[in-house]
ModelCIF file with pLDDT and N, C-alpha, C, O atoms, coordinates in Angstrom:
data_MODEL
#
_entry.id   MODEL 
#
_entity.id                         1 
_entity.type                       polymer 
_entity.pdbx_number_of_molecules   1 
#
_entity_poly.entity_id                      1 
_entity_poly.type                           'polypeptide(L)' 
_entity_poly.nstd_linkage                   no 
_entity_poly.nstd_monomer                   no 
_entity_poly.pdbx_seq_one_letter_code       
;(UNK)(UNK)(UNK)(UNK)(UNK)(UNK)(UNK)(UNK)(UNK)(UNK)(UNK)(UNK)(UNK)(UNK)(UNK)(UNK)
(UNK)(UNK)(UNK)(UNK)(UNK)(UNK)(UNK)(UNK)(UNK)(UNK)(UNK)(UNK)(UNK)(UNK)
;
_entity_poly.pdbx_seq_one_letter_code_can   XXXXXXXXXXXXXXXXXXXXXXXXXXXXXX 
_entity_poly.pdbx_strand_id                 A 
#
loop_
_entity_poly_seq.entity_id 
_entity_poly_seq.num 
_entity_poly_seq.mon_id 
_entity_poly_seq.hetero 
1 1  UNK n 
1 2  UNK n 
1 3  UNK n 
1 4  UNK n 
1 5  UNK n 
1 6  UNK n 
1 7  UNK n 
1 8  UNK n 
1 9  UNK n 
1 10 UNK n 
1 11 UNK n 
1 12 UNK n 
1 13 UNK n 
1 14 UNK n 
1 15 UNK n 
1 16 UNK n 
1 17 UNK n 
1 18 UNK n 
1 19 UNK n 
1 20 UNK n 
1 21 UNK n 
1 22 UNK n 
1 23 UNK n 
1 24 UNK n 
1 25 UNK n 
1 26 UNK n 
1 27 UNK n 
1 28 UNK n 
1 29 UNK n 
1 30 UNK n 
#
_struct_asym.id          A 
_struct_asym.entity_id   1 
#
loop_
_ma_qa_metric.id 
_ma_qa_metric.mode 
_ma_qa_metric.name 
_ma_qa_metric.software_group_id 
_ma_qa_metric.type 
1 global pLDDT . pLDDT 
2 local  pLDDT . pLDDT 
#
_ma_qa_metric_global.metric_id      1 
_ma_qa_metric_global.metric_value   84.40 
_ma_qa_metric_global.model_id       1 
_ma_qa_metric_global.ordinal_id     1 
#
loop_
_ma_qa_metric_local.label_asym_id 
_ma_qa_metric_local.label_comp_id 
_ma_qa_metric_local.label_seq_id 
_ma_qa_metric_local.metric_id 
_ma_qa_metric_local.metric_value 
_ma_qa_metric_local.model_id 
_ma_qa_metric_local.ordinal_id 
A UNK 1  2 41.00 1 1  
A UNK 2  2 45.00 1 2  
A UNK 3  2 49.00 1 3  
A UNK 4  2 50.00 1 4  
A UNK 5  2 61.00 1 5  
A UNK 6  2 75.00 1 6  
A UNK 7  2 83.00 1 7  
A UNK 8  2 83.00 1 8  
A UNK 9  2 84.00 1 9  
A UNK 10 2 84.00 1 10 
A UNK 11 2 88.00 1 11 
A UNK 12 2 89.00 1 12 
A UNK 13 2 93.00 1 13 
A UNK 14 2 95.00 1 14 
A UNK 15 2 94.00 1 15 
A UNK 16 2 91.00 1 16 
A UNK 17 2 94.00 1 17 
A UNK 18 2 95.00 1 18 
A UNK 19 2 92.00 1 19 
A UNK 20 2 94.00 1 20 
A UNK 21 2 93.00 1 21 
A UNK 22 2 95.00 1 22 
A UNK 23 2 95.00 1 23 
A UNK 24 2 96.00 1 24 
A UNK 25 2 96.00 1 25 
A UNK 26 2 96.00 1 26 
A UNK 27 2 94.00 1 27 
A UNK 28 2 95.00 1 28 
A UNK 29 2 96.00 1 29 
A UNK 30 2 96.00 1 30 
#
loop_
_atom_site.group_PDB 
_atom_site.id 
_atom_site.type_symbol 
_atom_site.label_atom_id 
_atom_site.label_alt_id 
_atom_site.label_comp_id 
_atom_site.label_asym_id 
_atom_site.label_entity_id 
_atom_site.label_seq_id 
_atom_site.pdbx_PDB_ins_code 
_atom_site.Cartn_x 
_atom_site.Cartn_y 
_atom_site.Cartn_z 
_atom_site.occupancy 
_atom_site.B_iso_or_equiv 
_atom_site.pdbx_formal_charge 
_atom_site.auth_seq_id 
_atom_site.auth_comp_id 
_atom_site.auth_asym_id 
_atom_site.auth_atom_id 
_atom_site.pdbx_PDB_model_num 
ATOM 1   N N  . UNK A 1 1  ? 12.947 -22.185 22.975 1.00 41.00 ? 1  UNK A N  1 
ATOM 2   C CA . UNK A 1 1  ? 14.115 -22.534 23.770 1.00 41.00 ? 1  UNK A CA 1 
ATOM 3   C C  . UNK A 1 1  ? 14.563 -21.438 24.735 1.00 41.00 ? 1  UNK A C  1 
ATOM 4   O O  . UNK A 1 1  ? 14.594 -21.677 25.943 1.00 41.00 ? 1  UNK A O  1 
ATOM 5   N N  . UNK A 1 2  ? 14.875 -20.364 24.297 1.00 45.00 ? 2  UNK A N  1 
ATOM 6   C CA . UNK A 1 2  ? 15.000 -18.911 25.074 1.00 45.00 ? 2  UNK A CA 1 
ATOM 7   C C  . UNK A 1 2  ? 13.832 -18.646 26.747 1.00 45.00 ? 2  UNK A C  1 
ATOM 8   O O  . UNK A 1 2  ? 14.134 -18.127 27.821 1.00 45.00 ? 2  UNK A O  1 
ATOM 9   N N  . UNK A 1 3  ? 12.736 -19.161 26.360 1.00 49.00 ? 3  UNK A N  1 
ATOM 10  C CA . UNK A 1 3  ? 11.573 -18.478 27.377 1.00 49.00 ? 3  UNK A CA 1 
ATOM 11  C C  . UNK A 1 3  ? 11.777 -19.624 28.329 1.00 49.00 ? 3  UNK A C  1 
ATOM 12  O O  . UNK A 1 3  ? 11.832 -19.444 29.546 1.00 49.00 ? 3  UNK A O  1 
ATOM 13  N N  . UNK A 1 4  ? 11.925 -21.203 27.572 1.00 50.00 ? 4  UNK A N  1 
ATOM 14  C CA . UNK A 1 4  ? 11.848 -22.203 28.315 1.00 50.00 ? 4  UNK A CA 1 
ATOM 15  C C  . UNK A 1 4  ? 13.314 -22.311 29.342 1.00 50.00 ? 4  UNK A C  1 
ATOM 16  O O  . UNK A 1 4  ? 13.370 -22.713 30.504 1.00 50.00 ? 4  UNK A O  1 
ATOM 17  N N  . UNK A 1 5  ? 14.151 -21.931 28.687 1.00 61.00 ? 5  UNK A N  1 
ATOM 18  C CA . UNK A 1 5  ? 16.086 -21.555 29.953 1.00 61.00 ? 5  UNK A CA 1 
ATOM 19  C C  . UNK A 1 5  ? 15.572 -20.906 30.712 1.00 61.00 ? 5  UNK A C  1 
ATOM 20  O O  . UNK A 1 5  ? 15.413 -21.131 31.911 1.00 61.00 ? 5  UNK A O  1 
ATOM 21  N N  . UNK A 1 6  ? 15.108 -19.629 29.832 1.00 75.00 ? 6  UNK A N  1 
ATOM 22  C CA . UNK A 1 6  ? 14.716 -18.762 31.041 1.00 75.00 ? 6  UNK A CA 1 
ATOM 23  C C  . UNK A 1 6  ? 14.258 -19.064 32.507 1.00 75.00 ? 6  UNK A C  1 
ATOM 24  O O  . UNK A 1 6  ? 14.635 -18.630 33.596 1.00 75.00 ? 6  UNK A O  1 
ATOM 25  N N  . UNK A 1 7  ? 13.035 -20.225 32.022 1.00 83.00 ? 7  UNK A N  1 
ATOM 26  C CA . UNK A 1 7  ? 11.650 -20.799 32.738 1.00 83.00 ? 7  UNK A CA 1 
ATOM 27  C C  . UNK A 1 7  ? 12.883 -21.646 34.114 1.00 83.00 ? 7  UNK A C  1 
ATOM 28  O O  . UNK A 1 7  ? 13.060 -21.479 35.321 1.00 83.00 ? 7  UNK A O  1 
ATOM 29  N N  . UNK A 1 8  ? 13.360 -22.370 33.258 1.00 83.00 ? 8  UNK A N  1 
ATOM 30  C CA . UNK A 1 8  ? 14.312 -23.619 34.120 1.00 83.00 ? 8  UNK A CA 1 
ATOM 31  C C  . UNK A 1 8  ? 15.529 -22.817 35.311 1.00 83.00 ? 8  UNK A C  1 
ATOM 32  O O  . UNK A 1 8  ? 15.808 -22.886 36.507 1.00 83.00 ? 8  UNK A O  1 
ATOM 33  N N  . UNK A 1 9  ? 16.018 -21.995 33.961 1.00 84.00 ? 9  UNK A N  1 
ATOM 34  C CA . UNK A 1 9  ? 16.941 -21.039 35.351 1.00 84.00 ? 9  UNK A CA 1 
ATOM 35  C C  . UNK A 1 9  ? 16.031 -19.896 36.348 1.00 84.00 ? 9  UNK A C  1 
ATOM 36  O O  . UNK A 1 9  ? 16.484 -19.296 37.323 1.00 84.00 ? 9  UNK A O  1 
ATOM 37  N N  . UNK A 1 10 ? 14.864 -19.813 35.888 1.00 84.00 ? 10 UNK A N  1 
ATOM 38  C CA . UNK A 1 10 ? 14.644 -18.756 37.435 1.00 84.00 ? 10 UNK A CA 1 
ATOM 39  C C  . UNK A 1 10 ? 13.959 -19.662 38.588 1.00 84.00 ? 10 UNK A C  1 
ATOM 40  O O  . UNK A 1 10 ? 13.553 -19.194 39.652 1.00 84.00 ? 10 UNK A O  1 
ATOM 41  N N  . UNK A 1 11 ? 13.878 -21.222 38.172 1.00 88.00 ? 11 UNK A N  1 
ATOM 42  C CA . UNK A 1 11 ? 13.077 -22.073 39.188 1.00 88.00 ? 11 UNK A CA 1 
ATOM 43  C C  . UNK A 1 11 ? 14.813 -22.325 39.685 1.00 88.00 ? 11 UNK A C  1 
ATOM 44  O O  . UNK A 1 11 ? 14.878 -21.849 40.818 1.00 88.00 ? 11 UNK A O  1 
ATOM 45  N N  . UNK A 1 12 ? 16.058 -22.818 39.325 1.00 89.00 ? 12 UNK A N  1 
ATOM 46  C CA . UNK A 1 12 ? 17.098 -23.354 39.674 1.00 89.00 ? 12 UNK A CA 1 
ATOM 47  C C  . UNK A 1 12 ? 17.458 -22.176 40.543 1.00 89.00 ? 12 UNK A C  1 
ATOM 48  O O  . UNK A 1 12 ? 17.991 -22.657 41.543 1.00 89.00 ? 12 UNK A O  1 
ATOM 49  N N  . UNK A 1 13 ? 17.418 -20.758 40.647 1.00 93.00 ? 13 UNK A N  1 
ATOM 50  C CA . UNK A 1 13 ? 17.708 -20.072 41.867 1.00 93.00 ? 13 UNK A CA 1 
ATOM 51  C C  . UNK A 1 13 ? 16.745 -19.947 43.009 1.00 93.00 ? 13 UNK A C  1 
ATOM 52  O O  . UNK A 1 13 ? 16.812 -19.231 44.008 1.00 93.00 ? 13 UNK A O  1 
ATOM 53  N N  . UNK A 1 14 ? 15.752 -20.885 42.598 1.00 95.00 ? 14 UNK A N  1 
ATOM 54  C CA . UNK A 1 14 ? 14.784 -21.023 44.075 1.00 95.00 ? 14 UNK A CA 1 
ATOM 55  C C  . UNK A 1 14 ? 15.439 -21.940 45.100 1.00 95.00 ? 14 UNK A C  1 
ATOM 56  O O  . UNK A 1 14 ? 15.443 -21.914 46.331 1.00 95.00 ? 14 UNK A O  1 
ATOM 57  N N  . UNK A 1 15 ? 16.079 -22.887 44.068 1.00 94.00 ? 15 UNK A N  1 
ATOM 58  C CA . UNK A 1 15 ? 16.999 -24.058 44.908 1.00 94.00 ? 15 UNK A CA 1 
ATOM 59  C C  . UNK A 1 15 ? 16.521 -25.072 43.806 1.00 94.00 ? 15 UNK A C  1 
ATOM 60  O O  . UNK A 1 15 ? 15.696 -25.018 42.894 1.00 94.00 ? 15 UNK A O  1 
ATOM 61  N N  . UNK A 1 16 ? 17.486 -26.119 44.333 1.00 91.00 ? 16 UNK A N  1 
ATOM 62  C CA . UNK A 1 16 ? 17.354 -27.312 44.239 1.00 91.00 ? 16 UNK A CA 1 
ATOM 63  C C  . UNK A 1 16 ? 15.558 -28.072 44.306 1.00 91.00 ? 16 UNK A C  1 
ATOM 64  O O  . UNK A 1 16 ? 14.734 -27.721 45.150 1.00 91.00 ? 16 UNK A O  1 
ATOM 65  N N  . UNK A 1 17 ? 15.312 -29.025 43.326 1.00 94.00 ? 17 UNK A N  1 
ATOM 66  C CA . UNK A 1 17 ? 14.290 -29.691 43.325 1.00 94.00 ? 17 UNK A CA 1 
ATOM 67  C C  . UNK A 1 17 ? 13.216 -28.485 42.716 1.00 94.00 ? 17 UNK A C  1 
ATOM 68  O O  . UNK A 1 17 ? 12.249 -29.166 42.375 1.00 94.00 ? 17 UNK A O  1 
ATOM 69  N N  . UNK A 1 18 ? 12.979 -27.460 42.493 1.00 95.00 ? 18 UNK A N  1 
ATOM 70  C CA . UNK A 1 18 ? 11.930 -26.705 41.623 1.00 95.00 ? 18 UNK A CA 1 
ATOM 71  C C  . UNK A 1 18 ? 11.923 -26.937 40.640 1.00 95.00 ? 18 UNK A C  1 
ATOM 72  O O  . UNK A 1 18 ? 12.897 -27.522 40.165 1.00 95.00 ? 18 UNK A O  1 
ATOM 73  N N  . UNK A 1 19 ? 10.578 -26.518 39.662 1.00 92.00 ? 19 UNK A N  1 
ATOM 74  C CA . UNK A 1 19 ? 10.630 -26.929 38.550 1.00 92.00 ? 19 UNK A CA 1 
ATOM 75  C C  . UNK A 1 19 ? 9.409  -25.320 38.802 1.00 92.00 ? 19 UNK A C  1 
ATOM 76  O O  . UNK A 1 19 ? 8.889  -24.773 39.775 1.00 92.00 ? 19 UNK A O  1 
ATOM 77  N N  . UNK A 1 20 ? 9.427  -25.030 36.835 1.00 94.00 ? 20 UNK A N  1 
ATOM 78  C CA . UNK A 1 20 ? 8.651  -24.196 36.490 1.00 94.00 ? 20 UNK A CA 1 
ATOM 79  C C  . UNK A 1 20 ? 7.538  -24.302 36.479 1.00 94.00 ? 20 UNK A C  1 
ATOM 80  O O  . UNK A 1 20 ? 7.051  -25.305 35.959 1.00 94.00 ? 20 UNK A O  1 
ATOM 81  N N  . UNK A 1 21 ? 6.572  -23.133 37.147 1.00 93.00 ? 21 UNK A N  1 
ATOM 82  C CA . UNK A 1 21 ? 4.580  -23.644 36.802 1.00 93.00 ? 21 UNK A CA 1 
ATOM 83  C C  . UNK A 1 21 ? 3.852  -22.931 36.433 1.00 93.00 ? 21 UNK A C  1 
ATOM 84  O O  . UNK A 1 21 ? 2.663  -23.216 36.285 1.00 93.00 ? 21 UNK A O  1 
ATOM 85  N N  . UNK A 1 22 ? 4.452  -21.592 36.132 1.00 95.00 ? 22 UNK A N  1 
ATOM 86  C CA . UNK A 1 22 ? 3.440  -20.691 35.534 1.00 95.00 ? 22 UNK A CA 1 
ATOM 87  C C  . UNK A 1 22 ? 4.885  -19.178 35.471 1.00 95.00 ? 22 UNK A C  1 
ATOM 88  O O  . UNK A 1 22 ? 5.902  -18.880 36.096 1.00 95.00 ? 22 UNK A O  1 
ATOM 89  N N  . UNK A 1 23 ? 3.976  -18.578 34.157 1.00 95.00 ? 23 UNK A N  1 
ATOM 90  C CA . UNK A 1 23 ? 4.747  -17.410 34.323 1.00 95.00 ? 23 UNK A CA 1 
ATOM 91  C C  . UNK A 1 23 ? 3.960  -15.982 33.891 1.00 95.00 ? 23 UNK A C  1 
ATOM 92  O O  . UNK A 1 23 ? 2.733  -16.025 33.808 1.00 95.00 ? 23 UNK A O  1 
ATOM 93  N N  . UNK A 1 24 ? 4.538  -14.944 33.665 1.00 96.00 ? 24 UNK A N  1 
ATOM 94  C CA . UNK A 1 24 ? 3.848  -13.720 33.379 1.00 96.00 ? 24 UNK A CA 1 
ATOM 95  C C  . UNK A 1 24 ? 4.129  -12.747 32.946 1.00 96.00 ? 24 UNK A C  1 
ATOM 96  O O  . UNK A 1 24 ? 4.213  -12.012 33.930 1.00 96.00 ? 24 UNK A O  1 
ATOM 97  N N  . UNK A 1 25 ? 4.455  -11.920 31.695 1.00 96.00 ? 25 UNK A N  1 
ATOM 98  C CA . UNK A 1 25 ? 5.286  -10.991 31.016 1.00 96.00 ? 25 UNK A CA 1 
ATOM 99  C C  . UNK A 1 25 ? 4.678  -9.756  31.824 1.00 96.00 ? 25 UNK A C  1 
ATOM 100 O O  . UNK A 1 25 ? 3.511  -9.383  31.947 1.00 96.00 ? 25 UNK A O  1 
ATOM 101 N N  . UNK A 1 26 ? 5.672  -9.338  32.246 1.00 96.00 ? 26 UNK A N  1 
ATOM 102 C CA . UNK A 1 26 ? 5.884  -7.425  32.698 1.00 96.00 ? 26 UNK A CA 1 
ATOM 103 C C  . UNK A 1 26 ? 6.497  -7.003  31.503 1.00 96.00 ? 26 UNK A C  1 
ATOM 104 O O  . UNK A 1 26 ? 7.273  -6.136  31.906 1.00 96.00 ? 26 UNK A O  1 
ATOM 105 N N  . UNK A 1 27 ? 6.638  -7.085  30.205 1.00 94.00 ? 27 UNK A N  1 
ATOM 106 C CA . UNK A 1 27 ? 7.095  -6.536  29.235 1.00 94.00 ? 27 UNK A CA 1 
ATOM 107 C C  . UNK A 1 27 ? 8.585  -6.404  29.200 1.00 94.00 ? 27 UNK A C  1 
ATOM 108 O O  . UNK A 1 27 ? 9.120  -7.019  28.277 1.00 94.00 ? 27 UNK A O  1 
ATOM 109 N N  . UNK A 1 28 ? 9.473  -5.649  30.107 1.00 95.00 ? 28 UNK A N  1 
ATOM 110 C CA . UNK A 1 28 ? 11.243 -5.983  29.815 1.00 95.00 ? 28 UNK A CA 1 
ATOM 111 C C  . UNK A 1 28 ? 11.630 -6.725  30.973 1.00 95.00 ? 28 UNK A C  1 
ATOM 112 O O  . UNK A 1 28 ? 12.812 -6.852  31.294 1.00 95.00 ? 28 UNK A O  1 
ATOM 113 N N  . UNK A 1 29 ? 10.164 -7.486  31.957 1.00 96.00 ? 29 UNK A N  1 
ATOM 114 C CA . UNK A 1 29 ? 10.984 -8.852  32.905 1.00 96.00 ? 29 UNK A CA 1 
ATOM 115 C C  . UNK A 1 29 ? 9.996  -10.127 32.426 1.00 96.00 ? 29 UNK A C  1 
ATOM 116 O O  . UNK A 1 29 ? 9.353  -10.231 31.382 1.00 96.00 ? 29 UNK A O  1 
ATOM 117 N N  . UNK A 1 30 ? 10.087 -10.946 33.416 1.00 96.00 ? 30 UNK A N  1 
ATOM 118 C CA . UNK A 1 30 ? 8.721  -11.989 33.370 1.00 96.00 ? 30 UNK A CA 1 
ATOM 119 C C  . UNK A 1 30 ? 8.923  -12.332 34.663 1.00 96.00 ? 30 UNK A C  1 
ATOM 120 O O  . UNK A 1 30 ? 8.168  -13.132 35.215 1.00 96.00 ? 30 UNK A O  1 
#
């Protein structure tokens, strides 16, 4: 649940209509 908010809120500051498609751990970001 945590990685997946995460996932949803960093596509919702791209704007409107994004959705998540891939991601990538830098260790203290993603």
């Amino acid at each position: 649940p945590a990685e997946a908010s995460t996932a949803w809120g960093a596509a919702s500051v791209c704007g409107s209509g994004y959705w998540p498609l891939d991601q990538h751990s830098l260790g203290i970001s993603t």
